[in-house]
Each structure stands twice: as C-alpha cells, then as structure tokens.
Protein backbone atom coordinates (compact mmCIF):
# COMPACT_ATOMS: atom_id res chain seq x y z
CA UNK A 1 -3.64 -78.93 5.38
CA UNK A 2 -5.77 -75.76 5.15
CA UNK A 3 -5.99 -74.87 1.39
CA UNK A 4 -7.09 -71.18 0.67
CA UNK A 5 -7.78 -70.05 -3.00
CA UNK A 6 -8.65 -66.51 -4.06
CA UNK A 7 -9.88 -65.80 -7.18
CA UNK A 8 -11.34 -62.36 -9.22
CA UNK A 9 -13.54 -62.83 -11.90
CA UNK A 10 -15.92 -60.99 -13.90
CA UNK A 11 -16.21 -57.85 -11.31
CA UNK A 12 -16.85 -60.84 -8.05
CA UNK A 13 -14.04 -61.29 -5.74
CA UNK A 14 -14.08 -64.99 -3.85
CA UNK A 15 -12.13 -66.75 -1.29
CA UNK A 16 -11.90 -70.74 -0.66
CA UNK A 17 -10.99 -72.01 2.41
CA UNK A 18 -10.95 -75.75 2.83
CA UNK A 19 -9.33 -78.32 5.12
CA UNK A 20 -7.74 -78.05 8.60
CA UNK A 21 -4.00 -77.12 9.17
CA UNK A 22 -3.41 -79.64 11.98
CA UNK A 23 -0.89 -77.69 13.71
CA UNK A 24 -1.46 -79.02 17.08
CA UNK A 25 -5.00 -80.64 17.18
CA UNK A 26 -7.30 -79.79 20.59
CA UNK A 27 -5.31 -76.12 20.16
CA UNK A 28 -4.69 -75.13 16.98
CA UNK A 29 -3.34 -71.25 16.49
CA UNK A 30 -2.98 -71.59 12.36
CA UNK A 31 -6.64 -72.89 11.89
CA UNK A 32 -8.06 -70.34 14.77
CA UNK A 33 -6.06 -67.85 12.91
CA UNK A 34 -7.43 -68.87 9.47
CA UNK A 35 -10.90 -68.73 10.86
CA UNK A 36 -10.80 -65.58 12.38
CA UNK A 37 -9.02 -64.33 8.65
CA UNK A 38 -12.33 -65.99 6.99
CA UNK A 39 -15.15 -64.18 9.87
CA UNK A 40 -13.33 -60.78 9.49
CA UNK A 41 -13.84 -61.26 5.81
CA UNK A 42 -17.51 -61.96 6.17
CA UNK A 43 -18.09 -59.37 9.04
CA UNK A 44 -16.49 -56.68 6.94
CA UNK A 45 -18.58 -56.98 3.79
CA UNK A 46 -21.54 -57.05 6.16
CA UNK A 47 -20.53 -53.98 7.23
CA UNK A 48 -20.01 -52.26 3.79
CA UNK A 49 -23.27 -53.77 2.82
CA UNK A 50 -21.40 -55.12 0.24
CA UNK A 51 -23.55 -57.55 -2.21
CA UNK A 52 -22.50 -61.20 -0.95
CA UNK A 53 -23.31 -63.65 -3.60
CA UNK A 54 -21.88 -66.81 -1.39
CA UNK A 55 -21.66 -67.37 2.36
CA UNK A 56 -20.76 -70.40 3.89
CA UNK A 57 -18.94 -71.05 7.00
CA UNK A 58 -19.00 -73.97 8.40
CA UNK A 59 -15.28 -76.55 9.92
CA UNK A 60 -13.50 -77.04 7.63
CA UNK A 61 -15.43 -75.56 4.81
CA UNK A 62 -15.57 -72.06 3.94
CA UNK A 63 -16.41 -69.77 0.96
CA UNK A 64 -16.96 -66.04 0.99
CA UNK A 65 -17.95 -64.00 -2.71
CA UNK A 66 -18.79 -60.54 -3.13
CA UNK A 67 -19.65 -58.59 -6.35
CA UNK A 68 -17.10 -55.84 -6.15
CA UNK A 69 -18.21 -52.48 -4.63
CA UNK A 70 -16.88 -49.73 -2.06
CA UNK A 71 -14.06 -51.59 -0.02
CA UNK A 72 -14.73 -55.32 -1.16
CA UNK A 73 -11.14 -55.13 -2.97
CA UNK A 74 -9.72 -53.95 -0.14
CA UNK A 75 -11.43 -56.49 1.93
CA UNK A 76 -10.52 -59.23 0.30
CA UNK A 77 -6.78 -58.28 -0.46
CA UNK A 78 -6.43 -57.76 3.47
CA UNK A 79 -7.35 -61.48 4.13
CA UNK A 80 -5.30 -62.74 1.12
CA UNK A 81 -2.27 -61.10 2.87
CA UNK A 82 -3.38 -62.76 6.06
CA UNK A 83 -3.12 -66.13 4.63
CA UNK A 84 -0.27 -65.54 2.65
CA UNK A 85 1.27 -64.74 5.99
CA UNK A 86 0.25 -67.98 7.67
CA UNK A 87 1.28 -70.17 4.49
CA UNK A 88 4.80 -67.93 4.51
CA UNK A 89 4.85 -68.76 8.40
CA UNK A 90 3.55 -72.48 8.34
CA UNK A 91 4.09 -73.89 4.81
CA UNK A 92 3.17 -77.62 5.95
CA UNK A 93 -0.16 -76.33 7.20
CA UNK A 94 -1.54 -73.95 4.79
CA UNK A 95 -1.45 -73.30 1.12
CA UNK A 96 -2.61 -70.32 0.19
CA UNK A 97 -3.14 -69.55 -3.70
C-alpha cells in the first residue's frame, strides 16, 4: 500500500509518500503514477526556486517540504489532487491523507 500524507504547518507545505501500491508488481501504473505525482512536485519547486527544506526520493520512500512562496500552494495542492485521484481510483493501493 502506498500511503501519502500532506500536511501545512507553520507557513511549510510537506508531502509523505511511503510504501508501494502493488498493483501489478514488474508493471505497476499506480506506483509509476505516484512517482511521477512526487518528481513533478520536486521539479516544480525547482523551478519556482522555491525554498525546499526536505528532499528525499528514493523506492519506496519519499518526502518533499517547501516553505511557502510564489506557487508552492499551488504546487502542492496539484499533487494532493493527483493522489487523491489514485486513492479515489485504487483504494486497496493507495491512501492518501
């Protein structure tokens, strides 16, 4: 089960992404589309130049925090609707809080 947790506190947004959704091992849509949710986060606050205060991406294992700036809502909220999308879609495989 992929769990993803976002949270907003003091002024830093962060999203939690741990697990694997186990879909259909070897070829697995949900987790590739969970990952690619997670890099388009990262990739986008690189591109604002938004001030990352946590970076890790790694199978299985992901965080991504921001201090809250120019787009870094609005970068965040589009990747918490893509998960809540995929937990809506495949509620065995990912939870999505």
């Amino acid at each position: 089960m992929t769990r993803a947790r976002f949270t907003h506190r003091a002024g830093e947004y962060t999203l939690r992404v741990t697990g694997h959704a186990d879909f259909y091992p070897g070829s697995d849509i949900v987790c590739a589309a969970a990952s690619t949710l997670v890099c388009t986060l990262a990739a986008t606050l690189d591109a604002l130049d938004a001030d990352v205060t946590e970076l890790r991406l790694q199978p299985g294992d992901a965080a991504v925090a921001a201090l809250s700036g120019p787009g870094v809502r609005t970068a965040f909220l589009m990747a918490c609707t893509g998960f809540q999308q995929l937990a809506d879609a495949y509620p065995e495989n990912v939870q999505f809080t």
